[in-house]
Protein backbone atom coordinates (compact mmCIF):
# COMPACT_ATOMS: atom_id res chain seq x y z
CA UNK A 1 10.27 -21.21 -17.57
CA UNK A 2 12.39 -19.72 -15.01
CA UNK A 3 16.24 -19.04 -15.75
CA UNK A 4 18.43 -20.17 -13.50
CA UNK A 5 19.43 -16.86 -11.86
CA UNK A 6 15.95 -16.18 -11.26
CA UNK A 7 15.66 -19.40 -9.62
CA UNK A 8 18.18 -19.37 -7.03
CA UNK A 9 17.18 -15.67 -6.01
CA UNK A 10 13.49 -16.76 -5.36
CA UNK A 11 14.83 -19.64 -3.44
CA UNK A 12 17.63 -17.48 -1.62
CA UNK A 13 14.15 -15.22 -0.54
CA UNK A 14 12.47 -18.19 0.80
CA UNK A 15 15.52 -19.46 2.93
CA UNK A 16 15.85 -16.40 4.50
CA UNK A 17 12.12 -16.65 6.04
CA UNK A 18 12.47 -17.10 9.81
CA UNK A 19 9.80 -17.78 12.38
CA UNK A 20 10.71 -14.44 13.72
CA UNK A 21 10.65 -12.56 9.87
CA UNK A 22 7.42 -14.25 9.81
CA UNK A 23 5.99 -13.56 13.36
CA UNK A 24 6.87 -9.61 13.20
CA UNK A 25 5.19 -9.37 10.13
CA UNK A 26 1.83 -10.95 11.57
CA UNK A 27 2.73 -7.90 14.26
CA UNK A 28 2.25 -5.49 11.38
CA UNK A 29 -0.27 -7.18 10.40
CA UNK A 30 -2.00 -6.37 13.33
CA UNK A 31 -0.36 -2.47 13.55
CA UNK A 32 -2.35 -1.86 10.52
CA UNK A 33 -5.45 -3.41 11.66
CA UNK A 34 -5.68 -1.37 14.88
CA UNK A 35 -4.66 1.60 12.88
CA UNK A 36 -6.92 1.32 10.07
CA UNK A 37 -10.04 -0.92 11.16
CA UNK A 38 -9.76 0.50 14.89
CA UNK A 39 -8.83 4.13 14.19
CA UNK A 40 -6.07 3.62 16.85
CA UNK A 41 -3.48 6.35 16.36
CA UNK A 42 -3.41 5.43 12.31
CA UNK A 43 -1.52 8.39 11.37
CA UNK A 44 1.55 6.27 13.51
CA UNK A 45 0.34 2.57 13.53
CA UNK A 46 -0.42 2.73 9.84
CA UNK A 47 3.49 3.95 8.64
CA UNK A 48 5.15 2.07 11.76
CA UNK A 49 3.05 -1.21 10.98
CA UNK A 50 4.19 -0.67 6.57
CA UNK A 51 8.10 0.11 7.86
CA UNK A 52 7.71 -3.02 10.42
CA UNK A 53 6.03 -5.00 7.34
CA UNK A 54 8.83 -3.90 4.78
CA UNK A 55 11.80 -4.38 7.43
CA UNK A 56 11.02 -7.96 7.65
CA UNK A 57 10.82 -9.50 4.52
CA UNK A 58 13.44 -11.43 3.48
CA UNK A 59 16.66 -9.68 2.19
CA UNK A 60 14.86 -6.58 2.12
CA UNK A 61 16.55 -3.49 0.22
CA UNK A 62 14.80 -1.29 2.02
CA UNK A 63 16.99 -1.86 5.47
CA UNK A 64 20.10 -1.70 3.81
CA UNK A 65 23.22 -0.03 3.90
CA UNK A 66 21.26 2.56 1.05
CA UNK A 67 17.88 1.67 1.39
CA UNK A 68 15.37 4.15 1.70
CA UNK A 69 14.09 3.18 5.34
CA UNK A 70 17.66 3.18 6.60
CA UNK A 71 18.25 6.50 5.00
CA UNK A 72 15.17 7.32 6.51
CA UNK A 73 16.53 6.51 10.00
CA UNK A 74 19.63 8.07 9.79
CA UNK A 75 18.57 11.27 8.71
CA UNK A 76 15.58 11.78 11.25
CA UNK A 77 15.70 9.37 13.98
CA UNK A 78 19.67 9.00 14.77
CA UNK A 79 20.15 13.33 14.71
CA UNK A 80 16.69 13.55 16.36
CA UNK A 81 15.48 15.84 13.46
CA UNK A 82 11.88 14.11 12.67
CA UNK A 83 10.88 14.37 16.51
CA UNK A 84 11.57 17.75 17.14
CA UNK A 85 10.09 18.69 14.34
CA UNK A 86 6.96 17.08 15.49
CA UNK A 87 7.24 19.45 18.56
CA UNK A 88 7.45 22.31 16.33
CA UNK A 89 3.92 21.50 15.05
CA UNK A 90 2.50 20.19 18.64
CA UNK A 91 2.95 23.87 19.45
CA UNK A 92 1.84 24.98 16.64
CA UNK A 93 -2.02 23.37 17.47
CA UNK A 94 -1.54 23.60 21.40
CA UNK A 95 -3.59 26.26 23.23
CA UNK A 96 -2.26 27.28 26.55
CA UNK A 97 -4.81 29.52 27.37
CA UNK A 98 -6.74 27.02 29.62
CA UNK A 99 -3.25 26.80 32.03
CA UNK A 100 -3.16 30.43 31.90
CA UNK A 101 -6.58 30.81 33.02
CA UNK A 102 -5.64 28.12 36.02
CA UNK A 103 -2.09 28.28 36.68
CA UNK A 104 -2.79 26.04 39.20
CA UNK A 105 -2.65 23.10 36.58
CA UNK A 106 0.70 22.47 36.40
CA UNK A 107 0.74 20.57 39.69
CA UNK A 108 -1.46 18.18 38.28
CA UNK A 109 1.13 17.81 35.09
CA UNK A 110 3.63 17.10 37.19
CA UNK A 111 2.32 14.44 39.21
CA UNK A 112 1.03 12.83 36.29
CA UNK A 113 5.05 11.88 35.72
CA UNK A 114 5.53 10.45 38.60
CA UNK A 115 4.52 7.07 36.70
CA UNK A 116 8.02 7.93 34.72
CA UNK A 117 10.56 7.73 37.67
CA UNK A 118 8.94 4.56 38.92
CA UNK A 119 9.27 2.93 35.97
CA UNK A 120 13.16 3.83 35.79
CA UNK A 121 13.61 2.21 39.41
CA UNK A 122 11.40 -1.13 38.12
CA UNK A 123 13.39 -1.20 35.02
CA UNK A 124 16.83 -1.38 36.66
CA UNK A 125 15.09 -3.79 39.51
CA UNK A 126 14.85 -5.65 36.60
CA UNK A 127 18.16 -5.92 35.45
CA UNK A 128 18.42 -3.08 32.52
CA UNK A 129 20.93 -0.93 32.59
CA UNK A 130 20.68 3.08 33.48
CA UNK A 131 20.11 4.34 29.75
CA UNK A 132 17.84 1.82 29.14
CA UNK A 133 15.25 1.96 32.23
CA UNK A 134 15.57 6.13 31.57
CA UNK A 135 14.29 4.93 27.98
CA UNK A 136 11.62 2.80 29.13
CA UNK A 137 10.61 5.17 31.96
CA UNK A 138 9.86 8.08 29.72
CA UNK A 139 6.93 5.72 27.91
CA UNK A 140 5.46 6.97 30.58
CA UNK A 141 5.21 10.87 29.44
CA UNK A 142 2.46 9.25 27.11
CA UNK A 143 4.23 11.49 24.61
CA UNK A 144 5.45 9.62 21.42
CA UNK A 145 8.01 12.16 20.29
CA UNK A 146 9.60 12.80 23.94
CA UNK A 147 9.55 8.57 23.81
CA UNK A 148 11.26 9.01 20.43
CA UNK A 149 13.40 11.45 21.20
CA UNK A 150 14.95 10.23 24.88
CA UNK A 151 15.18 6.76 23.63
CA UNK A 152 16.76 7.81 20.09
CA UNK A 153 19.50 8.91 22.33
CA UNK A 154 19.79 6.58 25.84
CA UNK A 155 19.15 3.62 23.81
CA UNK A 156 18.57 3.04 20.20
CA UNK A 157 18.41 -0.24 20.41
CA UNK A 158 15.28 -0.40 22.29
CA UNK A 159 13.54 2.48 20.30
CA UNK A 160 11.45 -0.13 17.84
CA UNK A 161 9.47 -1.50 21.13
CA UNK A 162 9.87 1.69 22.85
CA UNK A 163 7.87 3.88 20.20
CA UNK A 164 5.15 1.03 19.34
CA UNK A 165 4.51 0.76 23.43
CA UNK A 166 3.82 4.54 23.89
CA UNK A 167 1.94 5.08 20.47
CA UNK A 168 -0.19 1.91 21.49
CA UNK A 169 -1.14 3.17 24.92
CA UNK A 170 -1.79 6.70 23.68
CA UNK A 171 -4.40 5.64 21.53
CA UNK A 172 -5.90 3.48 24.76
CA UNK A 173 -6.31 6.18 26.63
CA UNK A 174 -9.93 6.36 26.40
CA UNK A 175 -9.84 2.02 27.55
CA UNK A 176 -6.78 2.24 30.49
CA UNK A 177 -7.56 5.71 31.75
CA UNK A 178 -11.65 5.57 32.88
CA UNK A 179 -11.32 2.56 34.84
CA UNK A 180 -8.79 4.13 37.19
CA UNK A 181 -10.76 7.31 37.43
CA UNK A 182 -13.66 5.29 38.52
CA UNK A 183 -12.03 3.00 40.96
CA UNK A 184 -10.05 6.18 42.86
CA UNK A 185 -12.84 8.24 42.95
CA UNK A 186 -16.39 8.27 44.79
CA UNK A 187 -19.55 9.56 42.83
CA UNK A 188 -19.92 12.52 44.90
CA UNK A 189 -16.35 13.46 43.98
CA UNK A 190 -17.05 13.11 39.98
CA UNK A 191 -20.47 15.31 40.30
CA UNK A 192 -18.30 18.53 41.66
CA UNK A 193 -18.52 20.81 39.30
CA UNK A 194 -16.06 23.55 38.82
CA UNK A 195 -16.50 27.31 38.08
CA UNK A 196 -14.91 28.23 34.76
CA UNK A 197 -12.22 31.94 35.32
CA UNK A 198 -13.60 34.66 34.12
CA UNK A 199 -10.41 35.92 33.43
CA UNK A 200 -9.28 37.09 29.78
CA UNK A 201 -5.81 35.92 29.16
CA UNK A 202 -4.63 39.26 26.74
CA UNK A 203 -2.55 38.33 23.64
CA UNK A 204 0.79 39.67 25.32
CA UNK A 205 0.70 37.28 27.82
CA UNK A 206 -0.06 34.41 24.92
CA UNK A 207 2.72 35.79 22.98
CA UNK A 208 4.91 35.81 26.47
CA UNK A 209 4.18 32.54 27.93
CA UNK A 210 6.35 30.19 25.26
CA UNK A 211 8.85 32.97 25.38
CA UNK A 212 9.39 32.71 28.96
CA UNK A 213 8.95 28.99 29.26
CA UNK A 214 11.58 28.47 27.16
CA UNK A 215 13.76 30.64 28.89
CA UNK A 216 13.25 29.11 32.26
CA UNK A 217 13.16 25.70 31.29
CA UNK A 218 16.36 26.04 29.11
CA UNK A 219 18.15 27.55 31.91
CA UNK A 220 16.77 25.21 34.59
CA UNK A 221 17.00 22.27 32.58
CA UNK A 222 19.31 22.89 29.64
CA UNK A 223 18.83 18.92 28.01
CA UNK A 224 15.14 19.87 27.70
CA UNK A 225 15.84 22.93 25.99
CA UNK A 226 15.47 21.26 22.21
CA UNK A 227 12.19 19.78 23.16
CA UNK A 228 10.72 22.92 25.32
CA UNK A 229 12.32 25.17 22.50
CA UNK A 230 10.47 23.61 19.39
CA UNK A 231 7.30 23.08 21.23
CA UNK A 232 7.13 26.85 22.19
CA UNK A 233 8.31 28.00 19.03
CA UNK A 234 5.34 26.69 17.44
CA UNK A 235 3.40 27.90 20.12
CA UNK A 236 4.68 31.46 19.71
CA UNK A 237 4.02 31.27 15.57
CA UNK A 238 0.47 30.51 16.47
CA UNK A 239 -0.39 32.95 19.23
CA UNK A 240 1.92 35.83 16.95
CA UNK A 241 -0.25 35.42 14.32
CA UNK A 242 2.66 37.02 11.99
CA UNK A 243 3.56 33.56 9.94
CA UNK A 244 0.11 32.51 9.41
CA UNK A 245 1.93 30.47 6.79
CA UNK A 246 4.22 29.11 8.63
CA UNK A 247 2.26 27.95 11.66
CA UNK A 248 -0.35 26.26 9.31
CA UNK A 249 2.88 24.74 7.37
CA UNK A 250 3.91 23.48 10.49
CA UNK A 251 0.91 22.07 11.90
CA UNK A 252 -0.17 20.40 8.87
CA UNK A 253 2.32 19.93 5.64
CA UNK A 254 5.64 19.64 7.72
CA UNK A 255 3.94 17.70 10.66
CA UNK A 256 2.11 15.17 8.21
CA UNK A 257 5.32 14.56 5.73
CA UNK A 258 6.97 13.80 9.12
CA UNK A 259 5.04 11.90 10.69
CA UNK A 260 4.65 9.47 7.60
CA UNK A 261 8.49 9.69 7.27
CA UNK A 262 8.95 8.97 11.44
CA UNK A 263 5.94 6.31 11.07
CA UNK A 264 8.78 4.56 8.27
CA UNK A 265 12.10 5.24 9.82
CA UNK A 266 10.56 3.59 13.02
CA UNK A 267 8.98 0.59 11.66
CA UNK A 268 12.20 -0.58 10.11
CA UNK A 269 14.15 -0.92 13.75
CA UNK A 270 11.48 -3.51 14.38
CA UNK A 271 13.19 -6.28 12.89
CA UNK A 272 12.33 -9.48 14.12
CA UNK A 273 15.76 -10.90 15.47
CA UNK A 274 15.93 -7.68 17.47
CA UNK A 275 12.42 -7.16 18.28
CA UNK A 276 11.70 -10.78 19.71
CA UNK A 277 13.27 -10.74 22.58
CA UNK A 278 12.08 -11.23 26.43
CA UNK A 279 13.40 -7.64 26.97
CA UNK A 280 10.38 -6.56 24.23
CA UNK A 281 7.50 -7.83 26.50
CA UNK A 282 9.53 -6.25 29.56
CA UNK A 283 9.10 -2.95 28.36
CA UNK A 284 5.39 -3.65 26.95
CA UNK A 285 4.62 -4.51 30.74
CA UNK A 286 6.51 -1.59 32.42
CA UNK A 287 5.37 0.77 29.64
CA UNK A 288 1.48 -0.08 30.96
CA UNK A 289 2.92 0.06 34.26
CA UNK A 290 4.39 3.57 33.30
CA UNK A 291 0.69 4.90 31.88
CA UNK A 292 -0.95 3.44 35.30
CA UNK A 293 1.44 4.77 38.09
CA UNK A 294 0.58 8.53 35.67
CA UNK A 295 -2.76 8.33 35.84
CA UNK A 296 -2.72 6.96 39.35
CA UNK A 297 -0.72 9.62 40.75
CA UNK A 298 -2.96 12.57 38.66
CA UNK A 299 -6.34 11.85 40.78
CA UNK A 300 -4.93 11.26 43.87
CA UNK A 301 -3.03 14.37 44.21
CA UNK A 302 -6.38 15.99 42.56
CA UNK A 303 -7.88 14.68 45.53
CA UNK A 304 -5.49 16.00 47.87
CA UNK A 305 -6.12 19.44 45.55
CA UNK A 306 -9.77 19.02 46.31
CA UNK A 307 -9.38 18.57 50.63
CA UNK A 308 -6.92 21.51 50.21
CA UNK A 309 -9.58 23.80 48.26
CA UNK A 310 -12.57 22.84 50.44
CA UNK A 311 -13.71 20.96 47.54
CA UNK A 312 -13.92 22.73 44.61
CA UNK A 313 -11.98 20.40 42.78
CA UNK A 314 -13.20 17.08 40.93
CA UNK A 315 -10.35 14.64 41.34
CA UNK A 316 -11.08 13.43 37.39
CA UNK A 317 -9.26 16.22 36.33
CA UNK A 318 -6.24 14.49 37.65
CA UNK A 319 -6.00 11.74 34.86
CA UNK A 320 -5.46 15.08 32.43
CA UNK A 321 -2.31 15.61 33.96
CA UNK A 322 -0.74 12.82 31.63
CA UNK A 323 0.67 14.20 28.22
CA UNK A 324 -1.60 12.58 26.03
CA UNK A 325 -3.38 15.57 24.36
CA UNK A 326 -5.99 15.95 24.04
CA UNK A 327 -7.50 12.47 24.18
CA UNK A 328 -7.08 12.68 27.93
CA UNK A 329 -8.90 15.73 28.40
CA UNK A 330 -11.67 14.85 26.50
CA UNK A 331 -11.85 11.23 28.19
CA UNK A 332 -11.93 13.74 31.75
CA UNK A 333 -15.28 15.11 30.29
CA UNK A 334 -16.97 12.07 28.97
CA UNK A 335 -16.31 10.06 32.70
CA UNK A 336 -17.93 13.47 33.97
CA UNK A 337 -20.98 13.97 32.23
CA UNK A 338 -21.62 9.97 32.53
CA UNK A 339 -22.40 11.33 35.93
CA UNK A 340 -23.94 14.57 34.87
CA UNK A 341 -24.76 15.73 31.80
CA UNK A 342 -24.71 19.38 32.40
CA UNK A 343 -20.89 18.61 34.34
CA UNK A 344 -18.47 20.98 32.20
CA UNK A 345 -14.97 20.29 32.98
CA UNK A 346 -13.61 20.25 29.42
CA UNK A 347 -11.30 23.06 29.84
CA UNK A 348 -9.90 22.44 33.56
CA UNK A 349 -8.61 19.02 31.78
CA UNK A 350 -7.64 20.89 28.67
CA UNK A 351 -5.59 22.95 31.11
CA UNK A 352 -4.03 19.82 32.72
CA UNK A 353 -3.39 18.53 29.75
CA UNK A 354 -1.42 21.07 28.45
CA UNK A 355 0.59 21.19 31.68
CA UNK A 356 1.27 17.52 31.54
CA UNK A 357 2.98 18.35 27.99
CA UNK A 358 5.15 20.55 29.17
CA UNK A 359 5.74 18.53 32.26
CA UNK A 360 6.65 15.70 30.21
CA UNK A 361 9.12 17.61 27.98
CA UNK A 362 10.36 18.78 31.14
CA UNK A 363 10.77 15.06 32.35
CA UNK A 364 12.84 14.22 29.47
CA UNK A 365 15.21 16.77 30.01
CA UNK A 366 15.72 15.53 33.49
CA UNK A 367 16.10 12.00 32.87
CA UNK A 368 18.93 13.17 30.22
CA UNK A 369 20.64 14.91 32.76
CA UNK A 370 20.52 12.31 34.90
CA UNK A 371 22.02 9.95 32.45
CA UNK A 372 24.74 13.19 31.62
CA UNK A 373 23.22 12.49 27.71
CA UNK A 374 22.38 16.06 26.95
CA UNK A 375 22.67 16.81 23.18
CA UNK A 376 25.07 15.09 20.82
């Protein structure tokens, strides 16, 4: 038989289920399937669905004052430590060399953020206020840990439908993205094929290119600088080859312990009277919007590229220019050889796709400036 202390605290748990306690944890439910029976981003959607699933039961520990997720939060998510830290091993696996081979890339990174500023002007249409359209515009860098770390600033509030909106559309890339490719482009323009460089980018210039980056985006656009900083840093420990420890340490231990820890920290804002609001499907809808207007704006100034070069460039490449790497790239070269098998334009996208990540850091910086919410 049950005492009576135990009693009333199982009953005090079951009057504290709500419809909305109940309907986000169906939401993790389905985080975990997407992550786990759909191999959609699992590495997030797995840890974000648990945090979500923990957040939400009723009189959880775990979201309190001294709980572990809320610990969890505070010491990675409200300093903007776990995110950066992520960048740190981004750079870490990132190989530049294709943008170096084709500097010619980055214009195709930056008009695949176009989608970005768009979205801030539909957002306040809308009725949200300047932080928080900044916040939902930079879903469309396709880059969870610039999402995480513009939001974790402009608005913290929003950062639980935020993240989950810009993890779920990077792993869609390969569903959203080929459909636009198709639809903007004609058959002859997907069967160009382009000539790979033969030039050989020398390890100075490897070991150069994060150091100068850094330098001219920090001084250009100082808010970016502790995005554009950790991302090259990693960079540079890879292409040094000097902290071979370090660099593998970064791109694996430190990046996997974070990303569980992130994965947590972010789940738990997801609680349900929060979460379930009209404002959540808002930024679902612009956040699509976001990842459309990219991609959109990626093949047709390809296409303007290709009339400019007397057509020696296949407007696909465009989609790369968003900051999902390398899923996009690799999506750039399946739509291609669906029209040609022998079509090789893995590392043109590649070299996109690495612009569009530095485009998108880059993008972030800006929209802090904007908002005058540089560093804190």
């Amino acid at each position: 038989m049950l005492d009576d202390q135990t009693l009333g605290l199982l009953l005090q748990g079951v009057a504290n289920v709500s419809w909305q306690s109940v309907t986000m944890i169906a939401v993790a439910m389905v985080l975990l399937y997407l992550g786990i029976a759909k191999d959609y981003e699992p590495l997030l959607l797995l840890p974000i669905g648990a945090g979500c699933m923990l957040a939400n039961l009723p009189l959880s520990p775990l979201i309190a004052e001294d709980g572990m997720l809320r610990v969890l939060y505070d010491m990675g998510i409200t300093n903007e430590l776990f995110p950066l830290l992520i960048f740190i091993g981004i750079g870490a696996l990132t190989d530049f060399g294709p943008l170096l081979e084709n500097p010619r890339m980055v214009l195709l990174g930056a008009a695949g953020q176009f989608g970005i500023f768009l979205t801030l002007l539909l957002a306040l249409a809308l009725g949200f206020s300047r932080p928080e359209a900044a916040s939902i515009g930079i879903i469309g860098a396709i880059d969870g840990p610039t999402s995480i770390y513009v939001s974790g600033i402009l608005a913290p509030h929003l950062l639980g439908p935020i993240t989950v909106a810009a993890y779920s559309y990077m792993s869609l890339v390969p569903i959203i993205l080929p459909p636009i490719m198709r639809l903007l482009t004609t058959r002859e323009e997907r069967l160009i094929r382009m000539p790979y460089s033969q030039r050989t980018i020398s390890r100075r210039t490897r070991i150069l290119f994060p150091i100068v980056v850094t330098v001219l985006v920090g001084t250009l656009v100082p808010f970016a600088t502790p995005l554009i900083g950790m991302l090259m840093l990693g960079n540079l420990m890879k292409e040094s080859g000097a902290v071979e420890r370090l660099t593998k340490a970064s791109a694996q231990e430190i990046a996997n312990a974070v990303t569980l820890f992130l994965g947590l920290a972010i789940g738990s804002t997801m609680v349900g009277t929060e979460f379930l609001k009209a404002s959540t499907l808002a930024i679902l809808v612009l956040g699509i919007v976001a990842f459309g207007v990219d991609a959109v704006a990626g093949v047709l100034f390809a296409k303007l590229l290709n009339r400019v070069s007397g057509g020696r460039v296949n407007p696909l490449v465009g989609a790369a220019g968003i900051s999902a790497f390398p899923m996009a790239a690799r999506v750039v070269q399946r739509v291609a050889q669906e029209e040609d098998f022998e079509n090789f334009l893995l590392m043109h996208a590649m070299g996109a796709n690495a612009a569009g990540q530095i485009a998108s850091v880059v993008a972030g910086g800006v929209l802090l400036a904007l908002m005058g919410a540089g560093g804190r």
